[in-house]
C-alpha atoms as a PDB file:
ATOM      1  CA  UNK A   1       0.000   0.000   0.000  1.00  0.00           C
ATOM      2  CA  UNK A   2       2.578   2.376   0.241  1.00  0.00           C
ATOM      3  CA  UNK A   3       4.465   1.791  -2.357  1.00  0.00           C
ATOM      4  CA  UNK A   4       1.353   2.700  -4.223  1.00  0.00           C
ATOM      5  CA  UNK A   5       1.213   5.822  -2.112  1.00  0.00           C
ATOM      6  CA  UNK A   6       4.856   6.834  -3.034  1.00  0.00           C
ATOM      7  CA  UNK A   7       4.153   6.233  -7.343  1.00  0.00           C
ATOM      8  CA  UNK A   8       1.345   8.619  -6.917  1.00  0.00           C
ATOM      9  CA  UNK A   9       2.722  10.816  -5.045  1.00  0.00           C
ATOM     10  CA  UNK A  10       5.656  10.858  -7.629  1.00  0.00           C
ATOM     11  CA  UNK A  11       3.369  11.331 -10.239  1.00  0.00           C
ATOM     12  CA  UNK A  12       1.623  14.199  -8.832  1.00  0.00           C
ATOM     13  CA  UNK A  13       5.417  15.692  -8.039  1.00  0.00           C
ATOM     14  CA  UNK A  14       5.855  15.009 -11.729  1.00  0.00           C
ATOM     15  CA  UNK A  15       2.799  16.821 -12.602  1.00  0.00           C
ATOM     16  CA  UNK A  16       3.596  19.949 -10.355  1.00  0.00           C
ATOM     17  CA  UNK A  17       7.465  19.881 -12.297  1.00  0.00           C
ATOM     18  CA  UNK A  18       6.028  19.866 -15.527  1.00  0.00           C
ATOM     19  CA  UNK A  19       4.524  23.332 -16.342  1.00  0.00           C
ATOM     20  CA  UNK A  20       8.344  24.930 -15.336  1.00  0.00           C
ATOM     21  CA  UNK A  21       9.721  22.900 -18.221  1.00  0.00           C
ATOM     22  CA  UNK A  22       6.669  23.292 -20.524  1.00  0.00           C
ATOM     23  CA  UNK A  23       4.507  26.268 -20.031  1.00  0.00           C
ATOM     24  CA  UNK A  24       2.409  25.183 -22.365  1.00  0.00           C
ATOM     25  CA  UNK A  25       1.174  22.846 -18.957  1.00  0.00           C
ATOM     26  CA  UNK A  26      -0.845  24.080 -16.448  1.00  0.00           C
ATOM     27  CA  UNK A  27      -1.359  22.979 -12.801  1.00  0.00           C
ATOM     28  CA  UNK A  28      -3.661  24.382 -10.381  1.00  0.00           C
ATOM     29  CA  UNK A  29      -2.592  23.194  -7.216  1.00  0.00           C
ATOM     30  CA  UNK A  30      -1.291  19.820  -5.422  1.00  0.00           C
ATOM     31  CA  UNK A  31      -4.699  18.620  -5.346  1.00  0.00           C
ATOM     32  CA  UNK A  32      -5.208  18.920  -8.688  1.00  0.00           C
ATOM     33  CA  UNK A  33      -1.960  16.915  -9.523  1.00  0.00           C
ATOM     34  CA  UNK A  34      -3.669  13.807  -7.624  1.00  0.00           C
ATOM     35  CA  UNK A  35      -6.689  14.066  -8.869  1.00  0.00           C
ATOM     36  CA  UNK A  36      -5.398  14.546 -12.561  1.00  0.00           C
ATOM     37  CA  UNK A  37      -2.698  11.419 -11.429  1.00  0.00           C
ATOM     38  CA  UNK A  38      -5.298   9.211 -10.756  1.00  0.00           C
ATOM     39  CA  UNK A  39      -7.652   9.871 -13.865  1.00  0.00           C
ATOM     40  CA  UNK A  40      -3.747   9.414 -15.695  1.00  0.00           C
ATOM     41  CA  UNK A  41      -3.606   6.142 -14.294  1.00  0.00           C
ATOM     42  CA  UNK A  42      -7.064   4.999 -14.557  1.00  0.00           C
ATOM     43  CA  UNK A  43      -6.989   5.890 -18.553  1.00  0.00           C
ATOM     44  CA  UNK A  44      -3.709   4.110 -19.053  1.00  0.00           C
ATOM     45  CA  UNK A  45      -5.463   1.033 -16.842  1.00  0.00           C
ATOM     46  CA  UNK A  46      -8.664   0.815 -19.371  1.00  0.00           C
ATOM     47  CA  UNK A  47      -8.674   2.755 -22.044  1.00  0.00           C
ATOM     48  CA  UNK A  48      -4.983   2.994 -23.428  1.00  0.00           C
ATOM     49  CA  UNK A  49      -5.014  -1.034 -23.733  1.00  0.00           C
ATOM     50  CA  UNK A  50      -7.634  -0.875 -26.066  1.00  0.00           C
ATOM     51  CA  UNK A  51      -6.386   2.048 -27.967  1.00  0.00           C
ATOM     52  CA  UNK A  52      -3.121  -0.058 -28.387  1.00  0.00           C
ATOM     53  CA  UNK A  53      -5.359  -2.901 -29.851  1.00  0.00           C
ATOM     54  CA  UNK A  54      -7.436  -1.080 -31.964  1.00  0.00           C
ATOM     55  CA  UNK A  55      -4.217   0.868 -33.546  1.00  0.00           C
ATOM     56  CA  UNK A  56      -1.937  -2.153 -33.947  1.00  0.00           C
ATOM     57  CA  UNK A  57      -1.269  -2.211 -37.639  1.00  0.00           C
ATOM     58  CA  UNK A  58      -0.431   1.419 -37.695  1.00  0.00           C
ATOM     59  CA  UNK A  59       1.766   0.822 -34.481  1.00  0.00           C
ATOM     60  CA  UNK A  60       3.680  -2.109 -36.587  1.00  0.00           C
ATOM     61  CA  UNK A  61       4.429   0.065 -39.472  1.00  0.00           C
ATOM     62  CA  UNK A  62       5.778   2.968 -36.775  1.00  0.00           C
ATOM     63  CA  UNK A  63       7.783   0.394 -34.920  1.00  0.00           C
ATOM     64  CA  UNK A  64       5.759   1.242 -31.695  1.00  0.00           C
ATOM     65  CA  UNK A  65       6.188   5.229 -32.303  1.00  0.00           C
ATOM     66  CA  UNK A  66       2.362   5.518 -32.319  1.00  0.00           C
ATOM     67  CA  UNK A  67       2.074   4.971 -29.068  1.00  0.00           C
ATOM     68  CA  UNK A  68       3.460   8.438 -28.245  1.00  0.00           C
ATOM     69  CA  UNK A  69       0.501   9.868 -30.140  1.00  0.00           C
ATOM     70  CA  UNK A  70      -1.896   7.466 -27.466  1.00  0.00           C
ATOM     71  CA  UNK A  71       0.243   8.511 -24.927  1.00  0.00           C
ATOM     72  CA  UNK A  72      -0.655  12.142 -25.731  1.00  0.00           C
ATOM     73  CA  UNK A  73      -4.159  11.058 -26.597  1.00  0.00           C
ATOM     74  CA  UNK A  74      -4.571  10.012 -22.785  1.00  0.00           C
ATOM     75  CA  UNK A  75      -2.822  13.238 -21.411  1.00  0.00           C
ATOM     76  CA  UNK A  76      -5.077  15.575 -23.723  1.00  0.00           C
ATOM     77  CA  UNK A  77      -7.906  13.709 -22.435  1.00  0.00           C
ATOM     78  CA  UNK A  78      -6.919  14.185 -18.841  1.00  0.00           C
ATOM     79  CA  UNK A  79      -6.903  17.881 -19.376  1.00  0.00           C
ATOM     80  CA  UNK A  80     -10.239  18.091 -21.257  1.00  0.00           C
ATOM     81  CA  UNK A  81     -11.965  16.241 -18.199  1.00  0.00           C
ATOM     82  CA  UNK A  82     -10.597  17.855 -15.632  1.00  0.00           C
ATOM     83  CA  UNK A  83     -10.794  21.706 -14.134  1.00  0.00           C
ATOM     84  CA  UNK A  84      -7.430  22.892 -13.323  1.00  0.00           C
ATOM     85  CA  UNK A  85      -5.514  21.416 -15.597  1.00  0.00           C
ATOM     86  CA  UNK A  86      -4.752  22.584 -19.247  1.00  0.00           C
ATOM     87  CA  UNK A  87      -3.021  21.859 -22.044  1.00  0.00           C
ATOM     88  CA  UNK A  88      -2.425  24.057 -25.137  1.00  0.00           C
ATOM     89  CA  UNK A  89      -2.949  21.898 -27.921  1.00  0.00           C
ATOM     90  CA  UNK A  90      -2.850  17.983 -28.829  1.00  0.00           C
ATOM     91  CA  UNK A  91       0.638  18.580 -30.494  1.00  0.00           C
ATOM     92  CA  UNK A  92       1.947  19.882 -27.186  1.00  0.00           C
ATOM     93  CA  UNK A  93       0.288  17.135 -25.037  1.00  0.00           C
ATOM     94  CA  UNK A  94       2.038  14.546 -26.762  1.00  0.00           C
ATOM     95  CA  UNK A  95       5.500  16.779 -26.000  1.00  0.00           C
ATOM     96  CA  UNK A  96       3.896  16.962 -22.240  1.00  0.00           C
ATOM     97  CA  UNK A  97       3.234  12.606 -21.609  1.00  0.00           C
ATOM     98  CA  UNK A  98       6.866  12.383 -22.986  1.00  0.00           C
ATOM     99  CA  UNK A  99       8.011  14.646 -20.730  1.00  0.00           C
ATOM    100  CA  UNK A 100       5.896  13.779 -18.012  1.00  0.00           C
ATOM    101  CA  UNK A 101       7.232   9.673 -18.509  1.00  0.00           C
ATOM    102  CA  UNK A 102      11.182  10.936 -18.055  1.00  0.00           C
ATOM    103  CA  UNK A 103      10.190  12.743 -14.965  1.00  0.00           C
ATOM    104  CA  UNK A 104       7.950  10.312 -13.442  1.00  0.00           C
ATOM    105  CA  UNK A 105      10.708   8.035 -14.253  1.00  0.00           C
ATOM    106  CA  UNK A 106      14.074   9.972 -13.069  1.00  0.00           C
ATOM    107  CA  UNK A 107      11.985  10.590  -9.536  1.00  0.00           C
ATOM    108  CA  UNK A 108      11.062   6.618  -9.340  1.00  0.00           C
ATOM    109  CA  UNK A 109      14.425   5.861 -10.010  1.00  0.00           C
ATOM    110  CA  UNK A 110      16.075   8.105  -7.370  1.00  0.00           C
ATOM    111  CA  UNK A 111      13.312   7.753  -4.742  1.00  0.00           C
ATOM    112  CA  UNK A 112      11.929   4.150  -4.609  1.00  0.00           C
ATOM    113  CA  UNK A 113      13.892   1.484  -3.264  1.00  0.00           C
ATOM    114  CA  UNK A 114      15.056  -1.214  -4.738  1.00  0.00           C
ATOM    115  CA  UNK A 115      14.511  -4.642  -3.904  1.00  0.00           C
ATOM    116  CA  UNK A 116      17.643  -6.429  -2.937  1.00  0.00           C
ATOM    117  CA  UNK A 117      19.592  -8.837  -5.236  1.00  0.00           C
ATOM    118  CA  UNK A 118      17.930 -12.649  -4.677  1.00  0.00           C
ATOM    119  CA  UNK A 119      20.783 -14.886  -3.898  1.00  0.00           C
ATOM    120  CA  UNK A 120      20.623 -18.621  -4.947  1.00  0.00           C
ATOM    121  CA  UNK A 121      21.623 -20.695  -2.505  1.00  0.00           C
ATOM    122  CA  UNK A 122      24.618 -23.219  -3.116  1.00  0.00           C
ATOM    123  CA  UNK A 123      24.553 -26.665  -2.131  1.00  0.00           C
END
């Protein structure tokens, strides 16, 4: 439970870093950044899957670079839905879930622990 605390938390951080790198990002307030981190997660959860599905022959012929444009897709949506929240255009969500991905990622990577190496055992 809290590890799932400390990835949303992180993603809200990630939220609240974004609009100093991109201004074409805005975010209210913390609050907002949960709220708009859990709708985030819940589209990825149910509704990017399918997008993937439904868009697999043109992600094939990409090599997988469509999914930035679902990626985006998901983030535009986010900001449509929710007050508090806005992005400029489509063009610059897709820019913004990029973004937002390295950040999430580079705060994950320095602030979540790691699991220890398992060690087999030797007879």
């Amino acid at each position: 439970m809290m590890r799932i605390l400390l990835v949303w938390g992180i993603n809200a951080g990630s939220l609240l870093l974004l609009p100093m790198i991109m201004p074409a990002v805005q975010v209210a307030s913390f609050g907002t950044a949960l709220v708009v981190a859990v709708v985030l997660g819940l589209l990825n959860a149910v509704l990017r899957p399918v997008l993937i599905l439904l868009t697999l022959p043109i992600n094939l012929l990409t090599l997988g670079l469509f999914i930035l444009v679902i990626n985006g897709l998901m983030f535009w949506l986010a900001a449509n839905f929710l007050e508090g929240f806005t992005v400029s255009s489509f063009g610059w969500a897709i820019g913004a879930a990029l973004l937002y991905s390295v950040i999430s990622w580079a705060l994950s990577s320095l602030l979540m622990p790691r699991p220890p190496p398992v060690q087999r055992r030797r007879d």
